[in-house]
Protein backbone atom coordinates (compact mmCIF):
# COMPACT_ATOMS: atom_id res chain seq x y z
CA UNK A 1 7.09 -8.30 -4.33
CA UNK A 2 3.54 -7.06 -4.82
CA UNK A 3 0.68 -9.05 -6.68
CA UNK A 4 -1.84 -6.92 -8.44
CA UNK A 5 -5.32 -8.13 -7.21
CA UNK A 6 -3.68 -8.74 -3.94
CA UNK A 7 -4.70 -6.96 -0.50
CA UNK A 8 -1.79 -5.48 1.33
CA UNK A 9 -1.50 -4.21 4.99
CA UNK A 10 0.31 -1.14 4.28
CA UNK A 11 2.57 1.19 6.77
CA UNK A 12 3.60 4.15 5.93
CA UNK A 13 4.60 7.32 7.98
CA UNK A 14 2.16 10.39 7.62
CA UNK A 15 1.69 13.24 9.41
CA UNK A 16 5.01 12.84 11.71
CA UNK A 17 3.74 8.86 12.95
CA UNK A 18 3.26 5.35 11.29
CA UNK A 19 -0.40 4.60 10.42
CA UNK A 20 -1.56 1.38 8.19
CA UNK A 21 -4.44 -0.07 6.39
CA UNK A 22 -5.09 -2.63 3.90
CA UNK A 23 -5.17 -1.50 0.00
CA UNK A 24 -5.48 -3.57 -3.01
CA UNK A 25 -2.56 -3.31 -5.53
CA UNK A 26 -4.38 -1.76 -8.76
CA UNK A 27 -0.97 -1.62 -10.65
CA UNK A 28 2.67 -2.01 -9.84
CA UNK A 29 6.02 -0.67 -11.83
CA UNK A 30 8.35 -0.86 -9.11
CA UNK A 31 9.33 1.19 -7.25
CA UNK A 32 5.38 2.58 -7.85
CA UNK A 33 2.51 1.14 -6.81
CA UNK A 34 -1.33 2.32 -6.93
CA UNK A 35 -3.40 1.41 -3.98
CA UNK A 36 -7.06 1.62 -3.62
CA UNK A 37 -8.91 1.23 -0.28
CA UNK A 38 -12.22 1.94 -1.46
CA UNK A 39 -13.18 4.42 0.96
CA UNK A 40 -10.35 7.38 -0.28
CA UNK A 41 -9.28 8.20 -4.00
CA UNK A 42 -6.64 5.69 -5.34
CA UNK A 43 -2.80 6.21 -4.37
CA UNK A 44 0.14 6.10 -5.93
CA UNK A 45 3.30 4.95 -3.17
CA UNK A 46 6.68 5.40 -3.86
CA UNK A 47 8.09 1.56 -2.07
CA UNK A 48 11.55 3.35 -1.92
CA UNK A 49 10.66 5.97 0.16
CA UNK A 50 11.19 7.13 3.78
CA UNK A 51 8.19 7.25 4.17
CA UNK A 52 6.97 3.49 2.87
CA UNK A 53 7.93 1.73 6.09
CA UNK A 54 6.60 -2.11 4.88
CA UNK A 55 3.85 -4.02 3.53
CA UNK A 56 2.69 -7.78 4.12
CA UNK A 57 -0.23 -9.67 2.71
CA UNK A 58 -3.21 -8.89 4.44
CA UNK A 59 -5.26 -11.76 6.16
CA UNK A 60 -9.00 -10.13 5.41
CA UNK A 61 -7.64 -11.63 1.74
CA UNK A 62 -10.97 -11.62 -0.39
């Protein structure tokens, strides 16, 4: 499902509401991924939980 390399538009529930924003996959071992935006420290997302709503390929692709 995820590409490492690729950039993903990520939402995820935080704080009581959804929020997303795009992250690059650094590594993925399913169900874990790491994320890294570049402006916050790198991420590590569990995809199989509650909280992990969905991701899709981003289109600001570089």
């Amino acid at each position: 499902m995820f590409e490492v390399g690729k950039r993903y538009t990520i939402h995820m529930i935080e704080g009581g509401s959804e929020g997303y924003s795009d992250w690059v996959v650094v590594s993925a071992e399913l169900p874990l991924i790491k994320i890294r935006s570049g402006y916050t420290p790198d991420r590590i997302v569990n995809t199989t939980s509650p909280m992990f709503v969905r991701a899709e390929l981003s289109p600001h692709q570089k």
